[in-house]
C-alpha atoms as a PDB file:
ATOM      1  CA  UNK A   1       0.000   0.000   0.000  1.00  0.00           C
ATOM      2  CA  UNK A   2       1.345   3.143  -1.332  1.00  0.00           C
ATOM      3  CA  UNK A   3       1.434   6.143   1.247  1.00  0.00           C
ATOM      4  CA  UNK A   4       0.153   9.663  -0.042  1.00  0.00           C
ATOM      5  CA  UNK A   5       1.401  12.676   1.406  1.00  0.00           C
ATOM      6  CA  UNK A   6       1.308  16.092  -0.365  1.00  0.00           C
ATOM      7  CA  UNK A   7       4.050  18.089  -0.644  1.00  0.00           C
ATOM      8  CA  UNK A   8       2.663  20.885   1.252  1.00  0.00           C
ATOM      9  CA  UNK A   9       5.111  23.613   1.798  1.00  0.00           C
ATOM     10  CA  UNK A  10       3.159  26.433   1.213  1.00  0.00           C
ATOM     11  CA  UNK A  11       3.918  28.356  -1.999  1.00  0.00           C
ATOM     12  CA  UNK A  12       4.230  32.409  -1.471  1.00  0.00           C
ATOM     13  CA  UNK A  13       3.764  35.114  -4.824  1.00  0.00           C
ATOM     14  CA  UNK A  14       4.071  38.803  -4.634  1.00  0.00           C
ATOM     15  CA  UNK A  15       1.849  40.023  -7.579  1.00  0.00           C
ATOM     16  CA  UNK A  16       3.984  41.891 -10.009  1.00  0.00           C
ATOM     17  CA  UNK A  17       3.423  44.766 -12.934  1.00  0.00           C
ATOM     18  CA  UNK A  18       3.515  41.574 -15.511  1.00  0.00           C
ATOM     19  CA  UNK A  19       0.543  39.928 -13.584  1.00  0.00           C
ATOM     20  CA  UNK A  20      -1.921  42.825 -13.267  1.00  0.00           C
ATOM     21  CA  UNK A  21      -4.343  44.684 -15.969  1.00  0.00           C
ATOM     22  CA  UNK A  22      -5.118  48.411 -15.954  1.00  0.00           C
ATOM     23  CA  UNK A  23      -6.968  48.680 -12.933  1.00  0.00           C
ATOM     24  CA  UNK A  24      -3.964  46.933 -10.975  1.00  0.00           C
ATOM     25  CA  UNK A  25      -5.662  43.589 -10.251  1.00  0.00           C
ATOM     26  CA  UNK A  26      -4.491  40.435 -10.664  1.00  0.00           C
ATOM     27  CA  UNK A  27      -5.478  38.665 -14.327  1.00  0.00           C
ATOM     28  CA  UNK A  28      -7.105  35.630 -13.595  1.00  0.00           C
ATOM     29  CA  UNK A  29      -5.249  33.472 -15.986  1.00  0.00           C
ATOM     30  CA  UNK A  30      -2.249  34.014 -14.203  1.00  0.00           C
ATOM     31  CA  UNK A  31      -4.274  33.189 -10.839  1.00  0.00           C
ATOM     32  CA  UNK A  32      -5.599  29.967 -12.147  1.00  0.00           C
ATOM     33  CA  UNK A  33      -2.029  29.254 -13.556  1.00  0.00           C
ATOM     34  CA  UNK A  34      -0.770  29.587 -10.372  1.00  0.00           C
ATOM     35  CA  UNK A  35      -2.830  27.533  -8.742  1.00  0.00           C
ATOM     36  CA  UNK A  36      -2.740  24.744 -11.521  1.00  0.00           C
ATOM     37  CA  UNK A  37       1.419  25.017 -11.238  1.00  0.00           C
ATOM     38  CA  UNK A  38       0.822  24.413  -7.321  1.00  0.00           C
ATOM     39  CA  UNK A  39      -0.531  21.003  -7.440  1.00  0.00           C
ATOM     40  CA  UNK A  40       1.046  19.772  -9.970  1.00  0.00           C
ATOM     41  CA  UNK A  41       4.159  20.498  -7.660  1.00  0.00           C
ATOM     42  CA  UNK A  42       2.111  19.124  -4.449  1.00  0.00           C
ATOM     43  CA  UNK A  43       1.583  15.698  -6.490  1.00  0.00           C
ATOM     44  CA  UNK A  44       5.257  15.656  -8.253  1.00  0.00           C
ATOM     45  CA  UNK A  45       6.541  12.694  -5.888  1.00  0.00           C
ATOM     46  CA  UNK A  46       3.788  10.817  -7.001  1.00  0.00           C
ATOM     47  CA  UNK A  47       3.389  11.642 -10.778  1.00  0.00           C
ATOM     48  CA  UNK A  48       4.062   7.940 -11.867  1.00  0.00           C
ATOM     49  CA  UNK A  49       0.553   7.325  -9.896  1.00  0.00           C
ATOM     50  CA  UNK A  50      -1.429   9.993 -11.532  1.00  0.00           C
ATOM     51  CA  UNK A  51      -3.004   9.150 -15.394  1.00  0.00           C
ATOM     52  CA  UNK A  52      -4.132  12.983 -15.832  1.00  0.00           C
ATOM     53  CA  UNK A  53      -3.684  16.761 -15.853  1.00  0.00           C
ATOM     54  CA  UNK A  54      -5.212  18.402 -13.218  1.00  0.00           C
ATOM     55  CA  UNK A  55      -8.484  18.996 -13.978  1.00  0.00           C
ATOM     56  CA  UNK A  56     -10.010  22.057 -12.354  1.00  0.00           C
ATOM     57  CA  UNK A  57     -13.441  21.012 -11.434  1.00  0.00           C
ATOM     58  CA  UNK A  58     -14.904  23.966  -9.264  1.00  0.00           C
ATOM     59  CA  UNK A  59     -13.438  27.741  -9.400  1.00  0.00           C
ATOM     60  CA  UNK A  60     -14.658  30.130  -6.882  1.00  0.00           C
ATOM     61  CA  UNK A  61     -12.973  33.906  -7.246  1.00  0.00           C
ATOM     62  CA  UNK A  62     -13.912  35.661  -4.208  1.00  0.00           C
ATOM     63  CA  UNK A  63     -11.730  39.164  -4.227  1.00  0.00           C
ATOM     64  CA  UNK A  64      -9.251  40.871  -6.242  1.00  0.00           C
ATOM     65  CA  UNK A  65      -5.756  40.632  -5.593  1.00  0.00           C
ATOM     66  CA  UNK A  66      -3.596  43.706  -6.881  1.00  0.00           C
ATOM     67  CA  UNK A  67      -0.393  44.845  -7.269  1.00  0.00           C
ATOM     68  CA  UNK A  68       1.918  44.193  -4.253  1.00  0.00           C
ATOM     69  CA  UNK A  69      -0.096  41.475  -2.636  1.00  0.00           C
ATOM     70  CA  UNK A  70       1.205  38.946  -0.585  1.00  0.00           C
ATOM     71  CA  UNK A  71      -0.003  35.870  -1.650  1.00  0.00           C
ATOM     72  CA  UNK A  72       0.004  32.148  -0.382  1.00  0.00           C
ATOM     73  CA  UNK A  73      -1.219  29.309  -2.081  1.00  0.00           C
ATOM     74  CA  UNK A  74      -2.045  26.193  -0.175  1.00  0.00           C
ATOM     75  CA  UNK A  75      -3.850  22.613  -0.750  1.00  0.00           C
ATOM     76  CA  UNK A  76      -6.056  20.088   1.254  1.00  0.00           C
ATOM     77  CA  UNK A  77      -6.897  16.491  -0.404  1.00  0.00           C
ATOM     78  CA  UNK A  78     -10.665  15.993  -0.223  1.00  0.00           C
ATOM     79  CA  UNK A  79     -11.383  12.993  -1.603  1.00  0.00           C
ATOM     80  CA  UNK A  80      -8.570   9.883  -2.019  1.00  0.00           C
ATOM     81  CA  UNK A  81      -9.424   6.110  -3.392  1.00  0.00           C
ATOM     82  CA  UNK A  82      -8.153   4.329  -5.999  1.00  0.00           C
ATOM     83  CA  UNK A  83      -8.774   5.871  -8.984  1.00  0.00           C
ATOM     84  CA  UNK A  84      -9.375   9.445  -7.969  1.00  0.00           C
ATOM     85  CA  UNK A  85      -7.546  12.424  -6.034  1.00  0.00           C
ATOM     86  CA  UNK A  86      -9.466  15.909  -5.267  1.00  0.00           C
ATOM     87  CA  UNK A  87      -7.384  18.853  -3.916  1.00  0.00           C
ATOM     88  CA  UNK A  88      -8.702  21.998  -2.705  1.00  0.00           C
ATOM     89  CA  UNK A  89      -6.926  24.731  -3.078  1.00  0.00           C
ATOM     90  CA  UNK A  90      -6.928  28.090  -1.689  1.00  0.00           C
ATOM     91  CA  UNK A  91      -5.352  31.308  -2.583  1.00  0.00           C
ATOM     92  CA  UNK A  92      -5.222  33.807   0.589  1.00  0.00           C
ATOM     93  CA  UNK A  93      -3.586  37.074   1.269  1.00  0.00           C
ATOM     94  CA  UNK A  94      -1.726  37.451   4.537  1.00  0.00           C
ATOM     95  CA  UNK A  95      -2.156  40.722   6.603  1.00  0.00           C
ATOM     96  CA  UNK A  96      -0.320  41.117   9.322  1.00  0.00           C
ATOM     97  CA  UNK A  97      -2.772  39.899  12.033  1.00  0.00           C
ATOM     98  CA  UNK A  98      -5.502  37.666   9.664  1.00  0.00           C
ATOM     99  CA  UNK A  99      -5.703  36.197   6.297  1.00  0.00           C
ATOM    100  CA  UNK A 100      -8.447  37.082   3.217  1.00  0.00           C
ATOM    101  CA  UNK A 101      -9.242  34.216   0.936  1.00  0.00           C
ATOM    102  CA  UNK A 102      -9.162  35.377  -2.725  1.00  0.00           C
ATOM    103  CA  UNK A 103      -9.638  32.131  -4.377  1.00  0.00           C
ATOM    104  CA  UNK A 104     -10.947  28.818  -3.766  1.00  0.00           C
ATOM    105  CA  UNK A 105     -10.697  26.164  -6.469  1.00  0.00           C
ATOM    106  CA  UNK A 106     -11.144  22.480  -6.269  1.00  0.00           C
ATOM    107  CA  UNK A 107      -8.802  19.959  -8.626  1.00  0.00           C
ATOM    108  CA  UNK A 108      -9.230  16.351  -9.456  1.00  0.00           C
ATOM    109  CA  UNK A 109      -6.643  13.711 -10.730  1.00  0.00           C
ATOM    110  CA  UNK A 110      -7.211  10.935 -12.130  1.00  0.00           C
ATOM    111  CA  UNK A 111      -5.359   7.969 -10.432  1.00  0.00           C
ATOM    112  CA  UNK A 112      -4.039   4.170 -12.076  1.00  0.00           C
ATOM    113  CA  UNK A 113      -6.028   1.888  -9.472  1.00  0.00           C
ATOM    114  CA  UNK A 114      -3.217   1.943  -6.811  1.00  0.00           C
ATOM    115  CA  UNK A 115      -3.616   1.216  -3.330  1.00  0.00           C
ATOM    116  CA  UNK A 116      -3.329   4.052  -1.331  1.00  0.00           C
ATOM    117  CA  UNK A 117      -2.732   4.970   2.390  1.00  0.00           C
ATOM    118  CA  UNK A 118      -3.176   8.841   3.058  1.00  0.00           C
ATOM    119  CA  UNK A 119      -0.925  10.532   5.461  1.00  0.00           C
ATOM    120  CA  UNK A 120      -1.722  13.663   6.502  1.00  0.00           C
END
């Protein structure tokens, strides 16, 4: 039985001139990119597992982020068998005493059949 444990170091962004349109927020193709670039480096250790791309299956933009920002990207699994792995993922920007969620977005993988054992 194969153990599953994310790489979960949380992944940090400052949003940059390159990243923003005219009204200094954050284009959302470079959010979802982001994001999409984040699990695919959560799952790396385990890519000879996984039969897919992440699909994104649930995207739920919730604020602007703009030039500057702080973000952090970070990843729960939700669901784990056999032939399936969901990640959420959330995008949050870190104030100095609380957090704002920008983003929430939820991924699925599709898995080869494996027997898995998830570690948390």
């Amino acid at each position: 039985m194969k153990k599953f444990n994310l790489n979960t170091s949380n992944n940090r962004f400052t949003v940059d001139k390159n990243q923003i349109n005219n009204s200094n927020a954050l284009l959302p193709y470079i959010l979802f990119k982001k994001m999409e670039l984040y699990t695919l480096e959560a799952t790396n250790n385990y890519h000879e597992y996984i039969n897919s791309k992440p699909q994104l299956m649930k995207l739920n933009i919730l604020k602007n982020a703009f030039l500057n920002d702080q973000l952090q990207i970070d990843s729960h699994i939700k669901k784990l068998n056999r032939t399936e792995l969901q990640l959420t993922v959330n995008v949050v920007k870190e104030f100095e005493d609380s957090k704002d969620i920008v983003c929430k977005a939820l991924f699925k993988f599709s898995l080869n059949g494996i027997k898995i054992k998830q570690v948390s």
